[in-house]
PDB file of N, CA and C in Angstrom:
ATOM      1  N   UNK A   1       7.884 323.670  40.531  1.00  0.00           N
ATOM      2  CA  UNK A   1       6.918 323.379  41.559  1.00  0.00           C
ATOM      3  C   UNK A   1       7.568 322.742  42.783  1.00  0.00           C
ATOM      4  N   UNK A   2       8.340 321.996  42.555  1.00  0.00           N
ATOM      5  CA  UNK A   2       9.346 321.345  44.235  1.00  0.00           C
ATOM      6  C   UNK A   2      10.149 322.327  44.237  1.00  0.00           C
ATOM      7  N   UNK A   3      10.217 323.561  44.023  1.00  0.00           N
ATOM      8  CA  UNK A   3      10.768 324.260  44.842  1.00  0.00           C
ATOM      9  C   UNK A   3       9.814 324.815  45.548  1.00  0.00           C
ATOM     10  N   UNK A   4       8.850 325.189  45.188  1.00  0.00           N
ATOM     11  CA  UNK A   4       7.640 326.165  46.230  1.00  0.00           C
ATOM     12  C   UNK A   4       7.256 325.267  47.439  1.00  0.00           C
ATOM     13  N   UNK A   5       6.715 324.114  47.166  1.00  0.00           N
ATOM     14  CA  UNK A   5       6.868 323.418  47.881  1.00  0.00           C
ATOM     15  C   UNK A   5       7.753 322.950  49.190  1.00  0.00           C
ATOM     16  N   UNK A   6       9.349 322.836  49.182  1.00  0.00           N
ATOM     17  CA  UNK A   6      10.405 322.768  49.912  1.00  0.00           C
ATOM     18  C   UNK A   6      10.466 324.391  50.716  1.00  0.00           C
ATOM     19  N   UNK A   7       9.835 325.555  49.877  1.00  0.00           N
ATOM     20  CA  UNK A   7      10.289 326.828  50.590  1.00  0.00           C
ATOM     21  C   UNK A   7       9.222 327.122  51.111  1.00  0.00           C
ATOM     22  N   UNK A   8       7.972 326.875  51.228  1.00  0.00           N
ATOM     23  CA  UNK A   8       6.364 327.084  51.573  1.00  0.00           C
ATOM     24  C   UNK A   8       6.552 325.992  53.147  1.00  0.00           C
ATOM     25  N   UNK A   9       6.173 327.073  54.434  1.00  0.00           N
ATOM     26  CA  UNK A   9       6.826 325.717  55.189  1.00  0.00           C
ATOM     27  C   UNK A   9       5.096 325.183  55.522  1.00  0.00           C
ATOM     28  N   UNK A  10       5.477 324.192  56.329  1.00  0.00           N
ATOM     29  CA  UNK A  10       4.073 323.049  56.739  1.00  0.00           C
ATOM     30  C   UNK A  10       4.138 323.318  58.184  1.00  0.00           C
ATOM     31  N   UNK A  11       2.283 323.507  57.984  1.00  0.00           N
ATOM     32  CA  UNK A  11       2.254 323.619  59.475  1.00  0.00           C
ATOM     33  C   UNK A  11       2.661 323.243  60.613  1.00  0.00           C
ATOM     34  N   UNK A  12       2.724 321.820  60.287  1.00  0.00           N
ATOM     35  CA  UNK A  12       3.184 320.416  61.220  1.00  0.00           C
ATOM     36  C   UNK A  12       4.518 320.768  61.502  1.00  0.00           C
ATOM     37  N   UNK A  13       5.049 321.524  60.420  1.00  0.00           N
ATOM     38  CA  UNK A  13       6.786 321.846  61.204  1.00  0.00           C
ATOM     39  C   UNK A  13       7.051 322.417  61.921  1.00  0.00           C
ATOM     40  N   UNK A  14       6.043 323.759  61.477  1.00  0.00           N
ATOM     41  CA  UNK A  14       6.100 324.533  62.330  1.00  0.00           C
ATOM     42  C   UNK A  14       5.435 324.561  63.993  1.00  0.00           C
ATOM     43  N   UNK A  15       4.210 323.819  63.792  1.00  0.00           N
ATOM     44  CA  UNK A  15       4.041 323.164  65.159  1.00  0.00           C
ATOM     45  C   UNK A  15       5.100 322.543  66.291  1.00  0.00           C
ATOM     46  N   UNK A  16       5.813 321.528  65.211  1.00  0.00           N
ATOM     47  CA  UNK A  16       7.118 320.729  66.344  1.00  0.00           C
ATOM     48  C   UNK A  16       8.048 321.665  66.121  1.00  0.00           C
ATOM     49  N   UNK A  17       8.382 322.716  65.271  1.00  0.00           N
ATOM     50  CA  UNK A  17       9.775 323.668  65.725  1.00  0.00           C
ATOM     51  C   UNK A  17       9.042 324.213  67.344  1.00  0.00           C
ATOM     52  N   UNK A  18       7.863 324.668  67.187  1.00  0.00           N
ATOM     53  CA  UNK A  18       7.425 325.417  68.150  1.00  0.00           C
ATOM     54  C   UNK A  18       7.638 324.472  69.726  1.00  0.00           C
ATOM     55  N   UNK A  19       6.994 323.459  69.276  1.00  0.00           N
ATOM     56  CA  UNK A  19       7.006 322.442  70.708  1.00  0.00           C
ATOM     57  C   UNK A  19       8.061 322.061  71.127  1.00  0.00           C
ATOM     58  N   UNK A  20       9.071 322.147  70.501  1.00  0.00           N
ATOM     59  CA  UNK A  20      10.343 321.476  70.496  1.00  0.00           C
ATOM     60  C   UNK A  20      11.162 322.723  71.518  1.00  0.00           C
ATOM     61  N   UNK A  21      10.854 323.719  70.866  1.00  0.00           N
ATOM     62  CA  UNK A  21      11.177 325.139  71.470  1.00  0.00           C
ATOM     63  C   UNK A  21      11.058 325.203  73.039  1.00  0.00           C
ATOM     64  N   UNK A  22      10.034 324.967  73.376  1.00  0.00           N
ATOM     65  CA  UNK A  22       8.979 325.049  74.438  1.00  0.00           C
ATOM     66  C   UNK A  22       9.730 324.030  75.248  1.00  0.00           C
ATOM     67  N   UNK A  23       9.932 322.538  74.576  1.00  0.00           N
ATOM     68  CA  UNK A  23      10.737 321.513  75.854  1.00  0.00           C
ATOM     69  C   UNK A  23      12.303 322.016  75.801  1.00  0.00           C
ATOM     70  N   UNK A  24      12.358 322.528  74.954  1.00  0.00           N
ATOM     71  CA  UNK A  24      13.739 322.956  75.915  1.00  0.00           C
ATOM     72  C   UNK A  24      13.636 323.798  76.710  1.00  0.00           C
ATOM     73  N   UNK A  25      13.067 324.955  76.595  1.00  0.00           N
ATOM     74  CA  UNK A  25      12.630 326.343  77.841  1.00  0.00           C
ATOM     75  C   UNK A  25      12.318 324.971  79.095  1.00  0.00           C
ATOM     76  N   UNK A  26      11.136 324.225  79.195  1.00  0.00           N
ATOM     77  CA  UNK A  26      10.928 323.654  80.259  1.00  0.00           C
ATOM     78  C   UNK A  26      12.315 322.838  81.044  1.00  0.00           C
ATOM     79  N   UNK A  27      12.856 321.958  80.104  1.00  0.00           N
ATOM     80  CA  UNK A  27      13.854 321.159  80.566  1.00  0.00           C
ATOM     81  C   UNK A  27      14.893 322.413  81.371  1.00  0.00           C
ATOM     82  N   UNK A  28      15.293 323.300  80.718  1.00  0.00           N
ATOM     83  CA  UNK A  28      15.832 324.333  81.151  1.00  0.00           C
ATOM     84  C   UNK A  28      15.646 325.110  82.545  1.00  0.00           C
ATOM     85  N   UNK A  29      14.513 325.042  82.606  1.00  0.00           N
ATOM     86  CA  UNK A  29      13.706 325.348  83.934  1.00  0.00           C
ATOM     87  C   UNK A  29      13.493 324.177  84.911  1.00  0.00           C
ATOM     88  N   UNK A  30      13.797 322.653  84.665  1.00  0.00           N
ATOM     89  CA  UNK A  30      13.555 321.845  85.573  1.00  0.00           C
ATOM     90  C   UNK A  30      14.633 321.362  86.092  1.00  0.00           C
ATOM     91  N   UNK A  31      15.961 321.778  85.378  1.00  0.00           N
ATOM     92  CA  UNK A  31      16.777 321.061  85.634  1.00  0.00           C
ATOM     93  C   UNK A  31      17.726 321.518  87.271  1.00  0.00           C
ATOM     94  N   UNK A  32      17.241 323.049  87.680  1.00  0.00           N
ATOM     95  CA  UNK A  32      17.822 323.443  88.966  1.00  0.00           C
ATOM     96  C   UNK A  32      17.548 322.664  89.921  1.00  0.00           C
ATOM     97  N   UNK A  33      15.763 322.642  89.510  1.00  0.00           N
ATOM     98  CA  UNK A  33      14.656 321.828  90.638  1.00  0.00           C
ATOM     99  C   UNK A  33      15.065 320.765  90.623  1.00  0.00           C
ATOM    100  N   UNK A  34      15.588 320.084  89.889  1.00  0.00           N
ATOM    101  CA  UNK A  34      15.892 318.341  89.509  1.00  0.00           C
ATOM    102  C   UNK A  34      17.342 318.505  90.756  1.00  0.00           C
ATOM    103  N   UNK A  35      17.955 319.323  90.210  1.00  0.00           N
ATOM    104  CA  UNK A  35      19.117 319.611  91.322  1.00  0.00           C
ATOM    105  C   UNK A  35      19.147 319.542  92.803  1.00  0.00           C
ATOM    106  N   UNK A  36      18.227 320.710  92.871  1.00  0.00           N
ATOM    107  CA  UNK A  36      17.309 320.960  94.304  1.00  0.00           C
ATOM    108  C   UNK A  36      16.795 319.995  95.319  1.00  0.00           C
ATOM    109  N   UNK A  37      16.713 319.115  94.648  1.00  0.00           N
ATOM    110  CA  UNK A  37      15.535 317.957  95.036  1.00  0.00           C
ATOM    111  C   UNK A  37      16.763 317.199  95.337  1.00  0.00           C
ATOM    112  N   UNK A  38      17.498 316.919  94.243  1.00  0.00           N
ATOM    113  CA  UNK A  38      18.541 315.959  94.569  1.00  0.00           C
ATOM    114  C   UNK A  38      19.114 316.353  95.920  1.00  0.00           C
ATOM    115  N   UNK A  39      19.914 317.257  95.575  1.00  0.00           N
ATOM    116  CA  UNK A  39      20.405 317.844  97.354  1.00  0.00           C
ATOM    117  C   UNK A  39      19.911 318.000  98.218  1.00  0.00           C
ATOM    118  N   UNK A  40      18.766 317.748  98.301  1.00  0.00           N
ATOM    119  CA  UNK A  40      17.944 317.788  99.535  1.00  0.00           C
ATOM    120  C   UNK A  40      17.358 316.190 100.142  1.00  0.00           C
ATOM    121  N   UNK A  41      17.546 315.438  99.221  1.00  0.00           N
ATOM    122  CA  UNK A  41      17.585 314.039  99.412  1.00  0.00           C
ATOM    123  C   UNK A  41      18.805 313.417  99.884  1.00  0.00           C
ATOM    124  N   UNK A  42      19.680 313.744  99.663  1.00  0.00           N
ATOM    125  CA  UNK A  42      21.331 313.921  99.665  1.00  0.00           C
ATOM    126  C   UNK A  42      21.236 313.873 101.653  1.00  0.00           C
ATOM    127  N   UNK A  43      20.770 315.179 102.031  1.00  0.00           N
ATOM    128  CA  UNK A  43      20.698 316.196 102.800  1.00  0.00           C
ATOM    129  C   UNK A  43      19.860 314.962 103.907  1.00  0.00           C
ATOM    130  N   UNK A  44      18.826 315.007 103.685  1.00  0.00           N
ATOM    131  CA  UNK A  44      17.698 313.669 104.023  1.00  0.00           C
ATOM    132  C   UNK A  44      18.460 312.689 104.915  1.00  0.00           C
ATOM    133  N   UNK A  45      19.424 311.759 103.725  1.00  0.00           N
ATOM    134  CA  UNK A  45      19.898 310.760 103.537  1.00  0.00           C
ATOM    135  C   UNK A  45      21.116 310.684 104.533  1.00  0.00           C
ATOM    136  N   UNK A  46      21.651 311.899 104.770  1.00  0.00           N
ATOM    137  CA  UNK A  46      22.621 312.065 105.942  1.00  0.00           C
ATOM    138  C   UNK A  46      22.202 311.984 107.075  1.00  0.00           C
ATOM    139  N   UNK A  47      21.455 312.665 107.300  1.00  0.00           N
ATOM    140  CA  UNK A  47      20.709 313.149 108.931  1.00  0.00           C
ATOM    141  C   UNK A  47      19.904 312.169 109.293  1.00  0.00           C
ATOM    142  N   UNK A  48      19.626 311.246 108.289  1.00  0.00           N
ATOM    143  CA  UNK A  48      18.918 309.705 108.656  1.00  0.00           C
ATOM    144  C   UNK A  48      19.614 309.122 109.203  1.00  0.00           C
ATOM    145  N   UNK A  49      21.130 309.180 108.697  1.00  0.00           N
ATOM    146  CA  UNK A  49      22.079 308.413 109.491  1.00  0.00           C
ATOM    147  C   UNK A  49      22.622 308.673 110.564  1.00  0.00           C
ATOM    148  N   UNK A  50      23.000 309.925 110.749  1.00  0.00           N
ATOM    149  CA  UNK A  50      23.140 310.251 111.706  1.00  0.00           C
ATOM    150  C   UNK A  50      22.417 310.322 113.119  1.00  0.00           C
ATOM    151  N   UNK A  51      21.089 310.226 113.026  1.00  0.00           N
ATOM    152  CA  UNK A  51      20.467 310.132 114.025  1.00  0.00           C
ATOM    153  C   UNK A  51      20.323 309.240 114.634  1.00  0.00           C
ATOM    154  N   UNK A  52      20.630 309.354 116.203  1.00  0.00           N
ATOM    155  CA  UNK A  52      20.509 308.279 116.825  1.00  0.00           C
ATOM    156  C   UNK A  52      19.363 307.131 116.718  1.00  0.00           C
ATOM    157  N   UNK A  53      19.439 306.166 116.827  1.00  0.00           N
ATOM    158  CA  UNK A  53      18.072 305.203 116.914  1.00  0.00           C
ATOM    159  C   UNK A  53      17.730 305.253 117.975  1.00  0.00           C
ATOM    160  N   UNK A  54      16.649 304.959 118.289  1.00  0.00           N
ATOM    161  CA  UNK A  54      15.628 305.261 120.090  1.00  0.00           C
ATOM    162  C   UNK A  54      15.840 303.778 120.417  1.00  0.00           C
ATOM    163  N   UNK A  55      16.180 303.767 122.002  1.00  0.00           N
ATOM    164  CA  UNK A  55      16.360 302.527 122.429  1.00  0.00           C
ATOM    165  C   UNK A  55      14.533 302.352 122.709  1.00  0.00           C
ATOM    166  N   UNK A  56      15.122 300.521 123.232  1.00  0.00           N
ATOM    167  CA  UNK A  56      13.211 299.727 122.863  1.00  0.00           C
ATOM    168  C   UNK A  56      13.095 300.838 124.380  1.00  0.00           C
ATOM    169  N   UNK A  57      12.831 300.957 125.479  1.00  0.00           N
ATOM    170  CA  UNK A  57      12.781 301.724 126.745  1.00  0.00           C
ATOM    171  C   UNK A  57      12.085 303.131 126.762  1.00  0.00           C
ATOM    172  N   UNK A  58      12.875 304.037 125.346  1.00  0.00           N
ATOM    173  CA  UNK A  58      12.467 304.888 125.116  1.00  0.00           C
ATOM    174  C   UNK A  58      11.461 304.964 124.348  1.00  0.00           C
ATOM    175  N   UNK A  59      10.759 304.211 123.308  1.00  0.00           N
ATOM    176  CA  UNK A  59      10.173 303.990 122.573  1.00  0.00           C
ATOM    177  C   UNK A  59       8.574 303.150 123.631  1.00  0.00           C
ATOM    178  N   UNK A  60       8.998 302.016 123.677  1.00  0.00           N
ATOM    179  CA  UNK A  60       7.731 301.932 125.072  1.00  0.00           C
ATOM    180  C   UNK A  60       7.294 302.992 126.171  1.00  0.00           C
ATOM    181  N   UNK A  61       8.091 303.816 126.328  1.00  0.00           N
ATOM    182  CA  UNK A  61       7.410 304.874 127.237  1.00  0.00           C
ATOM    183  C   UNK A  61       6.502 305.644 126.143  1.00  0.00           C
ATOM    184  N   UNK A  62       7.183 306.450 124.971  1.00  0.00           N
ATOM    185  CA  UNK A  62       6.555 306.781 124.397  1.00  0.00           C
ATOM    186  C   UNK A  62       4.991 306.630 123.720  1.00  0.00           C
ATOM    187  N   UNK A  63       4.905 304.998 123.556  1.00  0.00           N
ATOM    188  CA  UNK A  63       3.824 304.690 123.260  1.00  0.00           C
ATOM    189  C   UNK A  63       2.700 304.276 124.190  1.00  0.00           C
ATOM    190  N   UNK A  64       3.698 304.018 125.207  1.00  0.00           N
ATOM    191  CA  UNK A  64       2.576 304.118 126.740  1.00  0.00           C
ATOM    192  C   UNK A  64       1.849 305.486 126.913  1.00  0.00           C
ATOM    193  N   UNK A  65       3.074 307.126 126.681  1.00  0.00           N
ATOM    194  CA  UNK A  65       1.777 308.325 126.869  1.00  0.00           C
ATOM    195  C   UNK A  65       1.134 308.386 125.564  1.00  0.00           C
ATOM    196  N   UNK A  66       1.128 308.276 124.476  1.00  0.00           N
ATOM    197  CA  UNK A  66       0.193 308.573 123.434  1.00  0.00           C
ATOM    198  C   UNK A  66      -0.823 307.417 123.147  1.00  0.00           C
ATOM    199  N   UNK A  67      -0.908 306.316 124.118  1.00  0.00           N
ATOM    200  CA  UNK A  67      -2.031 305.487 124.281  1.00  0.00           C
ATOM    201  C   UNK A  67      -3.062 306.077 125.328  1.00  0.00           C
ATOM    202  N   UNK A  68      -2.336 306.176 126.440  1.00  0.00           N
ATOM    203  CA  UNK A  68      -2.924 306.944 127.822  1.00  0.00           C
ATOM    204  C   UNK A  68      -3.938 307.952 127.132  1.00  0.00           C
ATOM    205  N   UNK A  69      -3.509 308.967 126.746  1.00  0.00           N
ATOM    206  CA  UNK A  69      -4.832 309.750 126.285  1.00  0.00           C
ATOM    207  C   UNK A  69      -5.827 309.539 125.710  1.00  0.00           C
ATOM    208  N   UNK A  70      -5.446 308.179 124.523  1.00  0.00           N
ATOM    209  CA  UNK A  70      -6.666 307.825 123.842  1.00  0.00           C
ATOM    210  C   UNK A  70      -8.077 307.247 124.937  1.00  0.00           C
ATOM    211  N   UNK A  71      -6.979 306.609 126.104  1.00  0.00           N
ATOM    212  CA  UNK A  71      -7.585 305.788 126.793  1.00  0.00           C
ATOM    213  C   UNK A  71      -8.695 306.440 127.792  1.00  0.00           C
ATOM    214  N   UNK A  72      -8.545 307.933 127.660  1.00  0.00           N
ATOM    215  CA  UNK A  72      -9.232 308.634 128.756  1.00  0.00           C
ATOM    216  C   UNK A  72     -10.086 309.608 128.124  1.00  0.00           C
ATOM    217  N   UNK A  73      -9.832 310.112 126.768  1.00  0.00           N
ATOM    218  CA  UNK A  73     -10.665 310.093 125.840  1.00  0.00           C
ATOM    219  C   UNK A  73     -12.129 309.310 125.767  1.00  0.00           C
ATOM    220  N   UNK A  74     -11.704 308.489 125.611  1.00  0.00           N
ATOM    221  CA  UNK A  74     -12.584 307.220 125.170  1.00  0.00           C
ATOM    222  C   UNK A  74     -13.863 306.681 126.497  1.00  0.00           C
ATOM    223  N   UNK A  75     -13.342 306.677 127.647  1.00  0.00           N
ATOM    224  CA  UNK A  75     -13.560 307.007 128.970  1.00  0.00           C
ATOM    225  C   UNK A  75     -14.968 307.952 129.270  1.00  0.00           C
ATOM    226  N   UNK A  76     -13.993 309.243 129.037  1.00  0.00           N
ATOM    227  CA  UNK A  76     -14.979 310.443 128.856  1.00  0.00           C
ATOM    228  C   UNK A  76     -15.797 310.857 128.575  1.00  0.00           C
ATOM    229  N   UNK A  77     -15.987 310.502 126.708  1.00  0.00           N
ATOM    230  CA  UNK A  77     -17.114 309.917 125.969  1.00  0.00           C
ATOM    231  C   UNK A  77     -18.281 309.074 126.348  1.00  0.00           C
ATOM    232  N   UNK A  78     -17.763 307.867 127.188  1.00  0.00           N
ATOM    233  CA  UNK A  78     -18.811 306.800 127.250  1.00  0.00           C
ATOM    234  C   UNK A  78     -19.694 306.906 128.384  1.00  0.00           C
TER     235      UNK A  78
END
């Protein structure tokens, strides 16, 4: 009888052979994207540096025209 037993398989095994199956196909499949992502953060992480910073001059003009419109907007409306 423990042999039928040991050779009769269980569902439950066969469930986690199956699932087990399945995370490797996935891991297998995530691991380019995991790649992908990395190098592109990589990629990110350069061109952050590289870019110049905006002096304060340039940056106050800037926020002087994208106020201006709100301001005439608002104007218009009332």
């Amino acid at each position: 009888m423990a042999k039928e037993t040991i050779v009769k398989e269980n569902p439950v095994i066969d469930a986690l052979r199956k699932l087990k199956e399945e995370e490797m196909e996935i891991a297998a499949k995530l691991k380019p994207i995991q790649e992908a992502i990395s190098a592109l953060e990589k990629i990110l992480d350069k061109s952050s540096k590289k870019a110049p910073k905006p002096s304060k001059e340039a940056s106050s003009e800037t926020a002087a025209e994208e106020t201006a419109p709100e301001a005439a907007e608002e104007e218009a409306t009332a």
